[in-house]
Protein backbone atom coordinates (compact mmCIF):
# COMPACT_ATOMS: atom_id res chain seq x y z
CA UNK A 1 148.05 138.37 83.69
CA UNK A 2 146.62 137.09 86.92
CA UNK A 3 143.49 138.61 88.40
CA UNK A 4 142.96 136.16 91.99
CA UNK A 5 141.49 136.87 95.03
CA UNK A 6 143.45 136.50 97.90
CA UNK A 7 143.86 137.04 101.84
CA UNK A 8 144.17 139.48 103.41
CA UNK A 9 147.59 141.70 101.83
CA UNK A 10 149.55 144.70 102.44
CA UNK A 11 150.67 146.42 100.07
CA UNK A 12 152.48 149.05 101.50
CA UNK A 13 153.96 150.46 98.20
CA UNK A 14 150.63 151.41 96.76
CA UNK A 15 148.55 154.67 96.18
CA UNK A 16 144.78 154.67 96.64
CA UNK A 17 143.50 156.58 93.55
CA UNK A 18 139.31 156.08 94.40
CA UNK A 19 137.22 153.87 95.97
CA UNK A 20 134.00 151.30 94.49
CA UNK A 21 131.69 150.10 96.45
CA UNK A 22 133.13 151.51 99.83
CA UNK A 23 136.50 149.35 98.60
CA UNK A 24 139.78 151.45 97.90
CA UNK A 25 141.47 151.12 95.10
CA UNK A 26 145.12 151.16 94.71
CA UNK A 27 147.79 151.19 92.32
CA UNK A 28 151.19 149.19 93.62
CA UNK A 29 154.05 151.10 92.41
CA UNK A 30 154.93 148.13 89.89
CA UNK A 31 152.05 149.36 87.67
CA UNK A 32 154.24 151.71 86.72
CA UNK A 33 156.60 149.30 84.91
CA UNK A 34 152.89 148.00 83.27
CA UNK A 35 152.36 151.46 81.38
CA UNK A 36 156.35 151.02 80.43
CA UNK A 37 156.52 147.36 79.70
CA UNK A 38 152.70 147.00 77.82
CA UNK A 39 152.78 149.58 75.34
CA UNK A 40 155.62 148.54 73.95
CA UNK A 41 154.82 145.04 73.97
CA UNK A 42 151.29 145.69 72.13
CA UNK A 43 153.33 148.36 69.63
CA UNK A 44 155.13 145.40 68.56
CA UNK A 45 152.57 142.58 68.67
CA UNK A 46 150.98 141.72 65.51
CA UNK A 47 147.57 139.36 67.16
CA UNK A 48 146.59 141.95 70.05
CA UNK A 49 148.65 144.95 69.54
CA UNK A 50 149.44 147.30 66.74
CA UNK A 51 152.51 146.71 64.41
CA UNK A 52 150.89 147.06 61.90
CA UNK A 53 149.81 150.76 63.00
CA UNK A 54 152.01 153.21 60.30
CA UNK A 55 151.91 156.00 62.47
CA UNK A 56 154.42 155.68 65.04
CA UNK A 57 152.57 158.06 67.88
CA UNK A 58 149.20 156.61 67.05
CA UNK A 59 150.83 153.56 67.67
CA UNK A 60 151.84 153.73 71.16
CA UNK A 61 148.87 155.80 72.09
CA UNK A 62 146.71 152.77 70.84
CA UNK A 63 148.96 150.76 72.63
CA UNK A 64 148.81 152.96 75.96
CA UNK A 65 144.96 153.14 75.88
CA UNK A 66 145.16 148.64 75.46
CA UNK A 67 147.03 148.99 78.55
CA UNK A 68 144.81 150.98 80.63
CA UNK A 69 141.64 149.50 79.38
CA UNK A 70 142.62 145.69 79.97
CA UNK A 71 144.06 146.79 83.78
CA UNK A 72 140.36 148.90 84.02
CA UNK A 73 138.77 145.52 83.08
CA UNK A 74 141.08 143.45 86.05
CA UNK A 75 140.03 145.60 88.67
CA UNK A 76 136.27 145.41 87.25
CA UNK A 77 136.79 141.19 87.53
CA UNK A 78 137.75 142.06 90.95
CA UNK A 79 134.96 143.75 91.83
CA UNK A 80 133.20 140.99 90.39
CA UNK A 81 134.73 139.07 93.43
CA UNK A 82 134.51 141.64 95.94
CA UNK A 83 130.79 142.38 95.23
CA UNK A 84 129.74 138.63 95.94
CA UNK A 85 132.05 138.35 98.76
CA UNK A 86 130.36 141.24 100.40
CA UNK A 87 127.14 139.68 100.07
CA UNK A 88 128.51 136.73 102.35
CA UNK A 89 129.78 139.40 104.51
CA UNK A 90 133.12 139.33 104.11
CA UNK A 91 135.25 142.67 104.23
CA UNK A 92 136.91 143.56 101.24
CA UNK A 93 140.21 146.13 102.61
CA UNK A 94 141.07 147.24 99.01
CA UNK A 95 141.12 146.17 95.55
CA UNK A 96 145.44 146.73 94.02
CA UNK A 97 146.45 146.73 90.53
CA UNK A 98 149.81 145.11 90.13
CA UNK A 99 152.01 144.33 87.28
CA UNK A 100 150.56 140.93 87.09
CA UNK A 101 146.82 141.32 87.43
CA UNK A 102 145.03 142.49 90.67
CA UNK A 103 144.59 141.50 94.12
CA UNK A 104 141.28 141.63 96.07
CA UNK A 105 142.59 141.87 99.85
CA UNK A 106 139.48 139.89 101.87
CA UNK A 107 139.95 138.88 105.44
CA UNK A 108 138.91 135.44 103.98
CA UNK A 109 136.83 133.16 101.74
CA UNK A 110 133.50 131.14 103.54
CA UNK A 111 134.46 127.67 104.07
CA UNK A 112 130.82 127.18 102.87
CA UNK A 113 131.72 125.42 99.31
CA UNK A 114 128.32 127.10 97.61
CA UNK A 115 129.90 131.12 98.67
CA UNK A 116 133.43 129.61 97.65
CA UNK A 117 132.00 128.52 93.95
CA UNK A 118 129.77 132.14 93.33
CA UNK A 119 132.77 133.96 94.87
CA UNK A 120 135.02 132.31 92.77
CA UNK A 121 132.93 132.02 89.40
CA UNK A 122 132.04 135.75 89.98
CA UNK A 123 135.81 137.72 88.52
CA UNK A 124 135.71 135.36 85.72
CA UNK A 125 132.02 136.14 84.60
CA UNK A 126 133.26 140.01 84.73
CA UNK A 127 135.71 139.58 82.32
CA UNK A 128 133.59 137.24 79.89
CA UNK A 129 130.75 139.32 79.98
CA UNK A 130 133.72 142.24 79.08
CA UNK A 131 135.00 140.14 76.28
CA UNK A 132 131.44 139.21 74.84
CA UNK A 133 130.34 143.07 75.28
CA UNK A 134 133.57 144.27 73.41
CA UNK A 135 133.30 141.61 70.76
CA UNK A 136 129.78 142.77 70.18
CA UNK A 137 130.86 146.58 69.89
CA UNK A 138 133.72 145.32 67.63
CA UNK A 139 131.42 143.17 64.72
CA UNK A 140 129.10 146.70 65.60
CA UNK A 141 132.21 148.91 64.34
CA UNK A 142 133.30 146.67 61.39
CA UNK A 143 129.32 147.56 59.94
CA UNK A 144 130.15 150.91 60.47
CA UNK A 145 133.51 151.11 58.64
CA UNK A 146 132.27 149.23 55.98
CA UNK A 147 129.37 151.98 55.22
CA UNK A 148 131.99 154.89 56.57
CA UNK A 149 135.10 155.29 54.93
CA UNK A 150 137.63 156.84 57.63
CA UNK A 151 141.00 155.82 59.13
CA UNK A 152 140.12 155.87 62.43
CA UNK A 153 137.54 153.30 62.71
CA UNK A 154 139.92 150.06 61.55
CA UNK A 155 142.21 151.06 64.23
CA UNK A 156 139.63 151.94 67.03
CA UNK A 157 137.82 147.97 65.56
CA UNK A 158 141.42 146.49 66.34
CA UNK A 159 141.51 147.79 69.97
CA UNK A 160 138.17 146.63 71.08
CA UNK A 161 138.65 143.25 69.57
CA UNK A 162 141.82 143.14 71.22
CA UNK A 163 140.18 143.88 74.26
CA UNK A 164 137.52 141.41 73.50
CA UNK A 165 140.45 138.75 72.98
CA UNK A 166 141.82 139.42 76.10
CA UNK A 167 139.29 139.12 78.33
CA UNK A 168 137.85 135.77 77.10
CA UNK A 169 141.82 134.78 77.39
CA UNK A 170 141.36 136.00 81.15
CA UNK A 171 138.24 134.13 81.55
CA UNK A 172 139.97 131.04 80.46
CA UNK A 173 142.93 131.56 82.39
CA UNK A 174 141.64 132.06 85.43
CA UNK A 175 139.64 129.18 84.97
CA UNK A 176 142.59 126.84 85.16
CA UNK A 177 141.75 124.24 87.74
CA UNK A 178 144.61 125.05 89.68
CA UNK A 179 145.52 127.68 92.92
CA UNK A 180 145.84 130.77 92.85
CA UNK A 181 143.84 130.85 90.23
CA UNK A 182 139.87 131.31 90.39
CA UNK A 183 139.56 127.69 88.86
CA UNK A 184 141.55 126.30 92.07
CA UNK A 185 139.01 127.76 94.33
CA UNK A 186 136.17 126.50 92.13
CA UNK A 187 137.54 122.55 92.26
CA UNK A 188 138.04 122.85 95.80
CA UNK A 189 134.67 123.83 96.50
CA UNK A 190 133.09 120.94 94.42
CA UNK A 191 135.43 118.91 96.34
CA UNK A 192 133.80 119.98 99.91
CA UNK A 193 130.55 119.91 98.58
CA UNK A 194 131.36 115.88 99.06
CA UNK A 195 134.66 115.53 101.56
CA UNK A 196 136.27 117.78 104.85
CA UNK A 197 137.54 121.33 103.79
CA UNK A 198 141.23 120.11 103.89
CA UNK A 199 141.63 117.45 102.40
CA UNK A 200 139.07 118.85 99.43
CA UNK A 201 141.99 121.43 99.53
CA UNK A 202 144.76 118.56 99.08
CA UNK A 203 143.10 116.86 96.23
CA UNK A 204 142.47 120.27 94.61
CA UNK A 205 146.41 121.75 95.48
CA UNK A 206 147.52 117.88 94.33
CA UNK A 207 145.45 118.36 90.87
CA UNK A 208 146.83 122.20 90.51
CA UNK A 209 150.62 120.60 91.12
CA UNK A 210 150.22 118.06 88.57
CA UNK A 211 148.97 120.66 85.84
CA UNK A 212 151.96 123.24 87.11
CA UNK A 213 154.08 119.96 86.47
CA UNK A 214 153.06 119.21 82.66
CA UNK A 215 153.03 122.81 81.91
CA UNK A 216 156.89 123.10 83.36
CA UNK A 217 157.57 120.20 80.79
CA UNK A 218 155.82 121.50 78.05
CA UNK A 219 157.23 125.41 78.64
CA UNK A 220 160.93 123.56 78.57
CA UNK A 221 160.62 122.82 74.60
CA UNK A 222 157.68 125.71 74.00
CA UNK A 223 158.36 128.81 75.95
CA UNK A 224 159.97 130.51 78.91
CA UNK A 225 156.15 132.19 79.94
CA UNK A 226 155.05 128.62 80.41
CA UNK A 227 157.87 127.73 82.66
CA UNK A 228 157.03 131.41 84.61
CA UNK A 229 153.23 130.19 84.76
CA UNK A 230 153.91 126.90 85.82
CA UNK A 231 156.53 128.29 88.99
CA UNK A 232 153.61 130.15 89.79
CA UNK A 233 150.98 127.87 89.98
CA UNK A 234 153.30 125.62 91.60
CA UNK A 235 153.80 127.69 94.53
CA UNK A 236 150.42 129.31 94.28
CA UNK A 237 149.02 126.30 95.67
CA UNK A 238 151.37 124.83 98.03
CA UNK A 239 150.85 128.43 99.95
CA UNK A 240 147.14 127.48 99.55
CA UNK A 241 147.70 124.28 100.85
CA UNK A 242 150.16 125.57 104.10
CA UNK A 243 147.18 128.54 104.87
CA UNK A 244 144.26 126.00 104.42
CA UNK A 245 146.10 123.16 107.31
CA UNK A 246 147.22 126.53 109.53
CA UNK A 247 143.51 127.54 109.46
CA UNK A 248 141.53 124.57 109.79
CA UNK A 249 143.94 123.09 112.45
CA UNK A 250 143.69 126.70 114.32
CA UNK A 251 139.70 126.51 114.13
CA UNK A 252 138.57 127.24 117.73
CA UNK A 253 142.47 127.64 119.10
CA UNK A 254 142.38 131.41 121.18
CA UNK A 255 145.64 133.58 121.18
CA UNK A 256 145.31 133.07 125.28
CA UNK A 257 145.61 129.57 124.67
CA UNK A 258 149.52 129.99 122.60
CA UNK A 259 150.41 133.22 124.73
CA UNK A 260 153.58 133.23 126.38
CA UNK A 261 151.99 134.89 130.06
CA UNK A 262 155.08 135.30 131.95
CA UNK A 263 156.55 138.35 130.09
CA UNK A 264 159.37 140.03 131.21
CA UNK A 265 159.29 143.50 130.91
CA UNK A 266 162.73 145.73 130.23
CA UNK A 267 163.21 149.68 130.83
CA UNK A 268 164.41 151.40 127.31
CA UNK A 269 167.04 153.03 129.66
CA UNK A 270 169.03 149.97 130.07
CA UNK A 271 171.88 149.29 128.32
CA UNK A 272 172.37 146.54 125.89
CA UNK A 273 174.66 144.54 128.21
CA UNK A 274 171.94 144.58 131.10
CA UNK A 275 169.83 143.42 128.57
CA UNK A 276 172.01 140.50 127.97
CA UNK A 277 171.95 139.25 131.16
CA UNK A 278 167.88 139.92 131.42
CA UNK A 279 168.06 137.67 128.11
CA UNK A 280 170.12 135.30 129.34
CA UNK A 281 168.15 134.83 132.72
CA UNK A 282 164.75 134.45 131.28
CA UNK A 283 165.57 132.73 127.94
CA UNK A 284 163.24 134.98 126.40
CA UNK A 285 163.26 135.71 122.88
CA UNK A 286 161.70 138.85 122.87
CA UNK A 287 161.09 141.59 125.70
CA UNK A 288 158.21 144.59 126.10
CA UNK A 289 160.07 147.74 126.37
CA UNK A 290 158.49 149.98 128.63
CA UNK A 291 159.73 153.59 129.93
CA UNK A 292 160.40 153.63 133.56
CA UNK A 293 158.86 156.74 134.26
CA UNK A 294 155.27 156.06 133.13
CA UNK A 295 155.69 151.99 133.09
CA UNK A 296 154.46 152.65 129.38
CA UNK A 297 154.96 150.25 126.31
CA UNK A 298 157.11 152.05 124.30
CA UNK A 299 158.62 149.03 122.16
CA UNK A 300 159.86 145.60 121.84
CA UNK A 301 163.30 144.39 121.79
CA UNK A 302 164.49 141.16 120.39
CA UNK A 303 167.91 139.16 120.38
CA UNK A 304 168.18 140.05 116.46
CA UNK A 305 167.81 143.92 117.64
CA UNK A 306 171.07 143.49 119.26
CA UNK A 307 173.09 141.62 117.68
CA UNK A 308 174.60 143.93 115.22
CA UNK A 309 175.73 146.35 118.23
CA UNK A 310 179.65 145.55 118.27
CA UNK A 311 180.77 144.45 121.52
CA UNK A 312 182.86 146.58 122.56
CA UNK A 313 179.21 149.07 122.40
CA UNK A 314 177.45 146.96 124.73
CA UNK A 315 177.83 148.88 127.55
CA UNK A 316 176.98 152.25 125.99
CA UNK A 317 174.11 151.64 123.34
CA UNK A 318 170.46 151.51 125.10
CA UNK A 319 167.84 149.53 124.59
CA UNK A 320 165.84 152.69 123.22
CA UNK A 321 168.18 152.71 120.37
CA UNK A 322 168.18 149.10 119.06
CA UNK A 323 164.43 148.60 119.77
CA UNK A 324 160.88 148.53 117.45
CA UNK A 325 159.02 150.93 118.24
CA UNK A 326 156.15 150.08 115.70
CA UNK A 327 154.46 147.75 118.30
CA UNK A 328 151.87 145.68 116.50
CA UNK A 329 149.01 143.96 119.34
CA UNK A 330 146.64 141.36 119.56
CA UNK A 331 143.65 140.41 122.41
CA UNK A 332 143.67 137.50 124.37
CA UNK A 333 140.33 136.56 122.82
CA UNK A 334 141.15 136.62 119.11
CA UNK A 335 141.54 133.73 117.21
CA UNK A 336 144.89 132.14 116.85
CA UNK A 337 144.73 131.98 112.86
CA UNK A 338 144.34 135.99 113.19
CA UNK A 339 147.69 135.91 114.85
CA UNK A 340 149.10 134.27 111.95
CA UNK A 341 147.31 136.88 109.21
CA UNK A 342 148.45 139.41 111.17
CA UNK A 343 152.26 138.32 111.19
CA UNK A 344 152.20 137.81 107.81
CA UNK A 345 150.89 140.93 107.17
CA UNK A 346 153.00 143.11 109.02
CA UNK A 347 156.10 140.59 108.21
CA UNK A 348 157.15 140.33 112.00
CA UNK A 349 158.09 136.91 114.46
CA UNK A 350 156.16 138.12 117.63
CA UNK A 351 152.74 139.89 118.75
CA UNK A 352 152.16 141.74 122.10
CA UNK A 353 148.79 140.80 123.67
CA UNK A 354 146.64 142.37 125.67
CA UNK A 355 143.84 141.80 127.96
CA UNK A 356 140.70 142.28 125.75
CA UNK A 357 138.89 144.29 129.10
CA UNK A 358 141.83 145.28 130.97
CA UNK A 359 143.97 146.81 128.15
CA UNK A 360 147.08 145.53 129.71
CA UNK A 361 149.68 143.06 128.47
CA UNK A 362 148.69 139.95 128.67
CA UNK A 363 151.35 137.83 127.26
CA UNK A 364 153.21 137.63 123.89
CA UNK A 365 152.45 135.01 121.31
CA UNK A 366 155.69 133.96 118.42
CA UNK A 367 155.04 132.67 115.09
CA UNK A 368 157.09 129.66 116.69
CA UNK A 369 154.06 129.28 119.07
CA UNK A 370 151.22 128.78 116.21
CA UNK A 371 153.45 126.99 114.21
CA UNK A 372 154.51 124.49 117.01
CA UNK A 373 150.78 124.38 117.57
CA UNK A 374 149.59 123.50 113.84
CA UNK A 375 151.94 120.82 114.39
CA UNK A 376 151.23 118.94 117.64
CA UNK A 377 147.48 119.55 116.86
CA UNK A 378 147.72 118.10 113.17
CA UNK A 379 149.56 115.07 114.35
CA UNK A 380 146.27 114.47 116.88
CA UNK A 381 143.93 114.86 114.13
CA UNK A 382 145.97 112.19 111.96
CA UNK A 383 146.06 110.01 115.11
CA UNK A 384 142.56 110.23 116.21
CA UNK A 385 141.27 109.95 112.39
């Protein structure tokens, strides 16, 4: 059960079922194997869940109401997150409960290591607070069955303390000095309290990879979970690591500076032969589409677009049939690390941009371009440093 903050996601497979704080909240559609998978994991566990339960239906309801409770308390530990982060002024998109915990979509966490630590320090003080809260309800209802001789209450006892246990096992958790987790974000931030953002990153992503390591050995002669938790740490923070270098070696970089300006523009009329020799004239790698009777964007088409058109099709199939016309754009003015977010986001290779006060394009910038850029620009700061 992971409940992390990240940047900025998509989850396009998720339903919005309210909103907190002006934040949506969603439900990814693998929270549907949770209300599968959970119940009949806590109908058969005998420290959390409810084997010992006789009645088989009261059993799996207990089990079903665990499983919406504990996911009730992840998205209040992200709210925990979100409500701090807003404070800094940071924009929380949405709040989405997935099978392993929940994400908080922000566009980013303050490089400021003080907002870092209470952002950080905030989801897991949610779910201790839950845990201490339930625990108190639970010694509360063990009075009360103790006076009160009913069936019920043992069984009600058993799910709050359960909740109680898992919450304080959350707290912990995420407390784990290592990315993704909370306690990741928390080391880094004592680290920049006393070094440069990145390489307080490296020593905290080097200190998360050695505790990923030592789990991995330990989950080879304990248990498979271990092994899972360990992967996941593992990469957790070498992602962590890649996004912190891409952003801090971005800082200050505009899209117009990366742009490719000399675009070449192709009509969606032309056939996929023309387009050939348009690609192989211009060495382009991708092209606006635009329709010749308005000199409208209607798409872009890239070499991969093509390349499943047989060849003896070339010379029928247009350019309007192989192209994307879900055309994702940038200004000129934004910052290059935006480019990045938003490529990530949307899983594409190549932005259109436009002219932040004309409107028109401007140029096209590649995920090629910011990453040949991180790394010219990261060699200078090793060589000047």
């Amino acid at each position: 059960m992971v409940a992390a903050n990240k940047k900025v996601i998509q989850m396009k497979t998720s339903v919005q079922i309210g909103k907190v704080m002006g934040i949506p909240i969603k439900i990814h559609i693998s929270f549907l194997l949770v209300l599968i998978l959970f119940p009949i994991i806590f109908s058969r566990e005998s420290v959390t869940g409810f084997v010992d339960v006789e009645s088989v239906p009261l059993r799996y309801a207990l089990s079903l109401s665990l499983t919406v409770l504990l996911f009730f308390c992840v998205a209040l530990h992200e709210l925990g997150h979100s409500w701090v982060a807003k404070g800094y002024g940071i924009t929380i998109r949405s709040i989405t409960l997935i099978i392993f915990g929940g994400i908080a979509a922000m566009d980013d966490i303050p490089r400021d290591p003080d907002a870092e630590l209470r952002i950080s320090l905030a989801g897991p003080a949610v779910s201790l607070m839950i845990g201490v809260f339930c625990a108190i309800i639970y010694l509360i209802l063990q009075n009360i069955a103790q006076a009160v001789q009913t069936a019920m209450i043992p069984d009600v006892s058993h799910l709050i303390w359960s909740l109680a246990f898992i919450n304080v096992m959350l707290f912990a958790f995420n407390l784990i000095p290592a990315f993704p987790m909370d306690g990741g974000r928390v080391v880094r931030a004592w680290y920049a309290q006393r070094m440069p953002y990145l390489r307080a990153t490296r020593k905290a992503v080097h200190l998360g990879k050695m505790i990923a390591i030592i789990m991995g050995v330990f989950g080879l002669f304990a248990s498979p979970w271990l092994l899972f938790i360990a992967f996941f740490i593992y990469v957790g923070a070498s992602e962590e690591e890649a996004f912190t270098k891409a952003s801090v070696t971005l800082e200050g970089v505009k899209v117009s500076d990366l742009m490719t300006s000399d675009v070449a523009f192709v009509g969606d009329n032309m056939t996929v032969l023309e387009l050939l020799q348009v690609m192989f004239g211009k060495k382009h790698h991708v092209y606006p589409v635009t329709d010749p009777s308005t000199g409208e964007v209607v798409g872009m088409v890239a070499f991969a677009d093509i390349q499943s058109v047989p060849m003896d099709k070339h010379n029928v199939v247009l350019v309007r049939d192989v192209m994307a016309t879900d055309i994702i754009s940038i200004f000129d003015d934004a910052d290059a690390i935006d480019a990045l977010r938003m490529m990530s986001m949307h899983k594409i290779r190549h932005l259109l941009v436009k002219g932040r006060i004309t409107g028109r394009v401007a140029g096209i910038v590649s995920r090629i371009d910011l990453i040949r850029s991180i790394e010219v620009l990261g060699y200078s700061e090793r060589q000047n440093s």
